[in-house]
C-alpha atoms as a PDB file:
ATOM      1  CA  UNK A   1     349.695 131.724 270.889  1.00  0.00           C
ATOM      2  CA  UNK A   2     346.061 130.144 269.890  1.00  0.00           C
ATOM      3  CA  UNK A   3     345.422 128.172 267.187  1.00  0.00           C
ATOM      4  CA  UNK A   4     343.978 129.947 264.140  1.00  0.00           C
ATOM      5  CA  UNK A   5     340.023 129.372 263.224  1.00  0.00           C
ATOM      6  CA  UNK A   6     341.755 127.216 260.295  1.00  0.00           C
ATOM      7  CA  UNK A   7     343.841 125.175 262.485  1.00  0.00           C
ATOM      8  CA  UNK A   8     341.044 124.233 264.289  1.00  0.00           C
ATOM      9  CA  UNK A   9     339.006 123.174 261.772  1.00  0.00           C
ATOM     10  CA  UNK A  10     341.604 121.073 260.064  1.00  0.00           C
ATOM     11  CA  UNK A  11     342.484 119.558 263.148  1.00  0.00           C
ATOM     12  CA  UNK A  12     339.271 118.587 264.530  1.00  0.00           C
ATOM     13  CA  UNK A  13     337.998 118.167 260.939  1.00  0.00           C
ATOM     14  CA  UNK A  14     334.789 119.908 261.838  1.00  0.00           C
ATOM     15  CA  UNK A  15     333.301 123.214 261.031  1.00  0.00           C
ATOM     16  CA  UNK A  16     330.485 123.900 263.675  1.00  0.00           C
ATOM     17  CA  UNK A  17     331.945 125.008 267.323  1.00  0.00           C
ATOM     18  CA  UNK A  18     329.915 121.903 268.876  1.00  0.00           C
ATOM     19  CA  UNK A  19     331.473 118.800 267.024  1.00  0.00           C
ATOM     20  CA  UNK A  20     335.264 120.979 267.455  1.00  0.00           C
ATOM     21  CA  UNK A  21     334.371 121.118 271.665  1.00  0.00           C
ATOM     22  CA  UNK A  22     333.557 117.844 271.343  1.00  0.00           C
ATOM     23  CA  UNK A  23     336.535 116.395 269.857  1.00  0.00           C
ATOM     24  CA  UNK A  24     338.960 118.891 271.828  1.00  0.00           C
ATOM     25  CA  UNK A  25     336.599 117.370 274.948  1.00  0.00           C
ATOM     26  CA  UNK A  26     337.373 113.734 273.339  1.00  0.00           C
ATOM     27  CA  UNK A  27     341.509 114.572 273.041  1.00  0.00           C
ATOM     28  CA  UNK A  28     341.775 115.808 276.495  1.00  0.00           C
ATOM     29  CA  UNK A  29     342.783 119.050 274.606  1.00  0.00           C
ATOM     30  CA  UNK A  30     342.206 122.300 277.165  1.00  0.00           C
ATOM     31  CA  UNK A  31     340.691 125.028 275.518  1.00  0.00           C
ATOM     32  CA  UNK A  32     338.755 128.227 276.987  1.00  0.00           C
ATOM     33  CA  UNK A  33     335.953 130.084 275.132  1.00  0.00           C
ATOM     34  CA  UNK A  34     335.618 133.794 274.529  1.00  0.00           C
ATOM     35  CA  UNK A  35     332.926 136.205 274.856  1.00  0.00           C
ATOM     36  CA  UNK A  36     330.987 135.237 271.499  1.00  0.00           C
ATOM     37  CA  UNK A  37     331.702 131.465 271.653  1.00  0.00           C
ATOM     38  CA  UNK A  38     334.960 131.138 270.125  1.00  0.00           C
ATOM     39  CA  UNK A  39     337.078 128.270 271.443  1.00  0.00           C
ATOM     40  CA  UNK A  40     340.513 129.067 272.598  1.00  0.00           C
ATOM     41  CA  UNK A  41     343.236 126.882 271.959  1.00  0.00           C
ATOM     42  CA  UNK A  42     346.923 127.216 273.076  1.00  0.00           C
ATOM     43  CA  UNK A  43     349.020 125.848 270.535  1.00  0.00           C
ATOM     44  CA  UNK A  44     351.041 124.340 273.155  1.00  0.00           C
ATOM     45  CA  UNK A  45     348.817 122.235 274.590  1.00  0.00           C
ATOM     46  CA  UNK A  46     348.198 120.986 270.746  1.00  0.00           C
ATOM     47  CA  UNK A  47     352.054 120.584 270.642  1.00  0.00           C
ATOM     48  CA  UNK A  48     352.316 118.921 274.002  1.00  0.00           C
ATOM     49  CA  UNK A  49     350.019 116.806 272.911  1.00  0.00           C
ATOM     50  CA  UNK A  50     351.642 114.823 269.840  1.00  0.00           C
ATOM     51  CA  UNK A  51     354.615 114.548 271.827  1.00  0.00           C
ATOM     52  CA  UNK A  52     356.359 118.165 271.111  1.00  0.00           C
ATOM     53  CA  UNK A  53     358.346 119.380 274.248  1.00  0.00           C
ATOM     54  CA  UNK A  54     356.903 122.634 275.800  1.00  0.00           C
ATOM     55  CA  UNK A  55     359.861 124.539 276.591  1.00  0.00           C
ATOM     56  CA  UNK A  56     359.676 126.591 280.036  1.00  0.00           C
ATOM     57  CA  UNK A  57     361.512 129.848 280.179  1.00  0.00           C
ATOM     58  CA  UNK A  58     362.463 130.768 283.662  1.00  0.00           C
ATOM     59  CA  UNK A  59     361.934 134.211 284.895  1.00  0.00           C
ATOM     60  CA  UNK A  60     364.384 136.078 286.893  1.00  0.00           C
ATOM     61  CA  UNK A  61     363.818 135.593 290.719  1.00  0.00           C
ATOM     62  CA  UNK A  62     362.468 139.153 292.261  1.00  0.00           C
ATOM     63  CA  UNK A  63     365.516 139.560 294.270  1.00  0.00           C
ATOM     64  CA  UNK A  64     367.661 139.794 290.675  1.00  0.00           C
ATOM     65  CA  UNK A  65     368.246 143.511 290.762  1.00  0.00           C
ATOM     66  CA  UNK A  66     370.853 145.160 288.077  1.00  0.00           C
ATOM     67  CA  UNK A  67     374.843 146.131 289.583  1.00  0.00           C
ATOM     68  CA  UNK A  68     374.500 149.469 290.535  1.00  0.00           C
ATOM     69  CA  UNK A  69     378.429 149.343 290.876  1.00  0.00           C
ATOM     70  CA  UNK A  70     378.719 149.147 287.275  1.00  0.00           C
ATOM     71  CA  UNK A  71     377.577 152.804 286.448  1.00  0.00           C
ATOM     72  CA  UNK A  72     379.984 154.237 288.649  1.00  0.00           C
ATOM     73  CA  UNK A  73     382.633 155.932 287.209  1.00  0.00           C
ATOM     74  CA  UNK A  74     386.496 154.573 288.235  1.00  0.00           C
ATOM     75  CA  UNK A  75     389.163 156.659 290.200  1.00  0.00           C
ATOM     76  CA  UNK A  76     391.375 158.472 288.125  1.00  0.00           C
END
């Protein structure tokens, strides 16, 4: 889901936190940061970025419900 600590690095070709926000700032890149400072990147924005296709899975609607009908058992 997020890009590993290694990814990030070789991708923004920077080791401190500030110069990686600043290039991720410079790309256009959204990223998020956690509790201690980390920076948060969803591989698919990296993806969607150099041109890979985000695929969107549809959910069910809420009025899908299962066929009750099915479970009943047929006339002999």
């Amino acid at each position: 889901m997020f890009l590993t600590q290694d990814e990030l690095k070789a991708m923004t070709q920077a080791s401190k936190r500030s110069l990686q926000e600043a290039w991720l700032k410079q790309h256009r890149i959204p990223y998020t940061k956690g509790r201690k400072g980390r920076l948060n990147v969803l591989r698919a924005y990296v993806e969607q970025a150099h041109g890979l296709k985000v695929v969107q899975v549809e959910r069910p609607s809420e009025e899908t419900e299962p066929n009750m009908d099915a479970f009943k058992k047929a006339p002999k």
